[in-house]
C-alpha atoms as a PDB file:
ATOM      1  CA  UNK A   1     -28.632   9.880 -22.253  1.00  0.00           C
ATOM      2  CA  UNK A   2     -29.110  13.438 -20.219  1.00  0.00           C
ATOM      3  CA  UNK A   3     -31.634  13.230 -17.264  1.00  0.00           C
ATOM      4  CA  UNK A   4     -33.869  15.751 -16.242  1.00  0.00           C
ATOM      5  CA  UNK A   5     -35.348  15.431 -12.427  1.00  0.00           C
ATOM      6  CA  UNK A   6     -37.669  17.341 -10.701  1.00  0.00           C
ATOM      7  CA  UNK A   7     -38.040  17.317  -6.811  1.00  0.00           C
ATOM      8  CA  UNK A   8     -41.384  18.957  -5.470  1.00  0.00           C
ATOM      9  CA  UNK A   9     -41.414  19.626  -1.669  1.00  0.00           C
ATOM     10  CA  UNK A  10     -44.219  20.797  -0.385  1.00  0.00           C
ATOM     11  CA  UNK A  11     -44.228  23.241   2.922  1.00  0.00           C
ATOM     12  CA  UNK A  12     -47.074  23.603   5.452  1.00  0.00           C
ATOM     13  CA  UNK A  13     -45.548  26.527   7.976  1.00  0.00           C
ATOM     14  CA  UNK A  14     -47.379  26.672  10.891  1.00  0.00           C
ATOM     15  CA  UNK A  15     -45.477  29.415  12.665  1.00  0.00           C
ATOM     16  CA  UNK A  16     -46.113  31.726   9.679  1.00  0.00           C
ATOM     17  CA  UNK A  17     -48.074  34.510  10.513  1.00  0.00           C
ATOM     18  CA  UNK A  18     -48.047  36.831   7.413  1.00  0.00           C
ATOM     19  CA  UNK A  19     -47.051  36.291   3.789  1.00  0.00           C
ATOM     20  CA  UNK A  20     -43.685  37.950   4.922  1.00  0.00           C
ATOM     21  CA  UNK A  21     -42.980  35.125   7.284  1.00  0.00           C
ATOM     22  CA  UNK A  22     -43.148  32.748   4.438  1.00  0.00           C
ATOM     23  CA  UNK A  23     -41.056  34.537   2.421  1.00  0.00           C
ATOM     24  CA  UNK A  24     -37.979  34.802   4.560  1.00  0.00           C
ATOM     25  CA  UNK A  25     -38.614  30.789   5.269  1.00  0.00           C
ATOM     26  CA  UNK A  26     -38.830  30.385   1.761  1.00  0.00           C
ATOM     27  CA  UNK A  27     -36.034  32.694   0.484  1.00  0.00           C
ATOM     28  CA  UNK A  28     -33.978  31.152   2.724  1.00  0.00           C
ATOM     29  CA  UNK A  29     -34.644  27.580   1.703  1.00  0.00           C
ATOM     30  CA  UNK A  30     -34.453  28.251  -1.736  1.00  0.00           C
ATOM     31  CA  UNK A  31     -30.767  30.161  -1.389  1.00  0.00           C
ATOM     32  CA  UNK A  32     -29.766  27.301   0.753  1.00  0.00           C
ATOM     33  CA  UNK A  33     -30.248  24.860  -1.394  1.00  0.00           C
ATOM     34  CA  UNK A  34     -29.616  26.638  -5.168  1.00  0.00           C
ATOM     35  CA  UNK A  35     -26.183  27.523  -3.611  1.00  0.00           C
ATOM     36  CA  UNK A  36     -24.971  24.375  -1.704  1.00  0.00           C
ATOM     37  CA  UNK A  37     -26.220  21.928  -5.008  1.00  0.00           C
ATOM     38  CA  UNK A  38     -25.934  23.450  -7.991  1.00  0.00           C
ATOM     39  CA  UNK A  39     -30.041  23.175  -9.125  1.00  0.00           C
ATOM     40  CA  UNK A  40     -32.668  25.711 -10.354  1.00  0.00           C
ATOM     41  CA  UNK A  41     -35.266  26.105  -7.984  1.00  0.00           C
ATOM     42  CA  UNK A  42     -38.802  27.962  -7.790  1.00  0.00           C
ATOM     43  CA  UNK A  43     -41.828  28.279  -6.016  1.00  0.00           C
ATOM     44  CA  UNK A  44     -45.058  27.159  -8.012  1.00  0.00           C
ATOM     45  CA  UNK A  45     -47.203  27.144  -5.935  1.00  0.00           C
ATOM     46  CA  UNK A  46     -49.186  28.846  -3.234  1.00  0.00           C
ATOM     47  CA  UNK A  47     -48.142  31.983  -3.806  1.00  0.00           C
ATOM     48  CA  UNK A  48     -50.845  33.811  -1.224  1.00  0.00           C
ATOM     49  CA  UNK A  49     -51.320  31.675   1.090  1.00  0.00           C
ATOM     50  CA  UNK A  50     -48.631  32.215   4.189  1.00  0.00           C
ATOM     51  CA  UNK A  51     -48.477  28.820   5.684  1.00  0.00           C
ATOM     52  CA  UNK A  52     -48.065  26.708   2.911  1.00  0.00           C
ATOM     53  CA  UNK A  53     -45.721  26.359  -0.322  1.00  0.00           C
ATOM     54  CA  UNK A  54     -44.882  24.212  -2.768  1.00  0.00           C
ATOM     55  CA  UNK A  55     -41.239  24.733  -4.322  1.00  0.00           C
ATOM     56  CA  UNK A  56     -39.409  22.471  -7.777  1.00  0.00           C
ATOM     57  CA  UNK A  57     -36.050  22.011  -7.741  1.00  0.00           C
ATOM     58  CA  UNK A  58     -34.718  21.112 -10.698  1.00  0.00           C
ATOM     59  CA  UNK A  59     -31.443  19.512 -12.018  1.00  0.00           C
ATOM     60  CA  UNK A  60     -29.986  18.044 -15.368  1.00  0.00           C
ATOM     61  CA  UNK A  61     -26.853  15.793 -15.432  1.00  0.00           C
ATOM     62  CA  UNK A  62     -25.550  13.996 -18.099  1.00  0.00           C
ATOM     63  CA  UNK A  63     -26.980  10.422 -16.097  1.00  0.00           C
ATOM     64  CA  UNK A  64     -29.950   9.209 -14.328  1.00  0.00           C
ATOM     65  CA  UNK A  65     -28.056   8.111 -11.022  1.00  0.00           C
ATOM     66  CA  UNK A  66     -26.265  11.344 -10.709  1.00  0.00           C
ATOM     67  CA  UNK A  67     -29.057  13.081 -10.866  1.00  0.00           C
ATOM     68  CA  UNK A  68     -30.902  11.328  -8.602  1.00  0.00           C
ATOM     69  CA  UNK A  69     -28.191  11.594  -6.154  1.00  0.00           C
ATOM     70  CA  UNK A  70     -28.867  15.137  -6.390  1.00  0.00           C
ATOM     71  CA  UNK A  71     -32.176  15.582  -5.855  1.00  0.00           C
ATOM     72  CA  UNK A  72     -31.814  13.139  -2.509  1.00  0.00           C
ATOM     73  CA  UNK A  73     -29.288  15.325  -1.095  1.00  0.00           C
ATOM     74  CA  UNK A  74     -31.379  18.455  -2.138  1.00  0.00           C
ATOM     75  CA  UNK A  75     -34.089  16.488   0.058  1.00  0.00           C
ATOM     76  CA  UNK A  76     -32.134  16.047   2.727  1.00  0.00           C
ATOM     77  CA  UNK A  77     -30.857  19.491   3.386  1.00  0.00           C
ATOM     78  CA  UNK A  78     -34.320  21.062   3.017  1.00  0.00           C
ATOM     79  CA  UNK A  79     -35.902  18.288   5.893  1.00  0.00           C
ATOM     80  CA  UNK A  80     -32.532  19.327   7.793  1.00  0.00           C
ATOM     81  CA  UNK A  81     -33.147  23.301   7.294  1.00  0.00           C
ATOM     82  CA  UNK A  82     -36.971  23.450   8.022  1.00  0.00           C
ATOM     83  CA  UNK A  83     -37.714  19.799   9.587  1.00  0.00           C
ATOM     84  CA  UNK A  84     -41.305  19.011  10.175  1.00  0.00           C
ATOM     85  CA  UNK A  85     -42.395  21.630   7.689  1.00  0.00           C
ATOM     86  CA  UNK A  86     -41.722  19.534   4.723  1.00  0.00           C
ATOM     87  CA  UNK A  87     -44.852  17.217   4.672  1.00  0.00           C
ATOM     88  CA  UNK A  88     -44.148  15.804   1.243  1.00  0.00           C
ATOM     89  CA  UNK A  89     -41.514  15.429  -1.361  1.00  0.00           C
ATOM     90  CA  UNK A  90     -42.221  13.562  -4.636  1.00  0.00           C
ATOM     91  CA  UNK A  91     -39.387  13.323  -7.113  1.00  0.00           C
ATOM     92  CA  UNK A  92     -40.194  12.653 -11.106  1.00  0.00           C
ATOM     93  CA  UNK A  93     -38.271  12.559 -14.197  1.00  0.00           C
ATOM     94  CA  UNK A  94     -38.329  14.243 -17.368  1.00  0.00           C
ATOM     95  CA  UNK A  95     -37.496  11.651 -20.869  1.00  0.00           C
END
């Protein structure tokens, strides 16, 4: 049975000054992570405020576990890339 996951990390940047400083820690993430795993990822949230984000990564694999596996190491790298600015991540799945 194919599983769908969805990871949501949400971003509080505090050294964000402008919308423009979000973006390039944003773009960044989100090239990062789309490159080096394979997923589909967006931001959905927050779009004018510049010190917070929330961004969905999403994957599909043909099992649960893989998937999972996945979305972990998608979590990993983004608290490795922008460390204390990841205050949450919540991970849900898709029947």
């Amino acid at each position: 049975m194919p599983a769908i996951g969805v990871l949501t990390l949400e971003l509080r940047i505090e050294h964000a000054h402008s919308l423009k400083d979000k973006r390039h820690v944003v773009k960044g993430l989100r090239e990062r992570l789309r490159n080096r795993h394979n997923i589909s990822i967006a931001e959905i949230d927050y779009h004018d405020l510049w010190q917070r984000s929330l961004i969905a990564a999403v994957t599909v694999s043909s099992d649960r576990l893989r998937a999972q596996q996945v979305l972990e190491a998608v979590e990993h790298d983004a608290a490795s890339q922008v460390g204390g600015s990841l205050v949450n991540a919540q991970m849900e799945w898709i029947e």
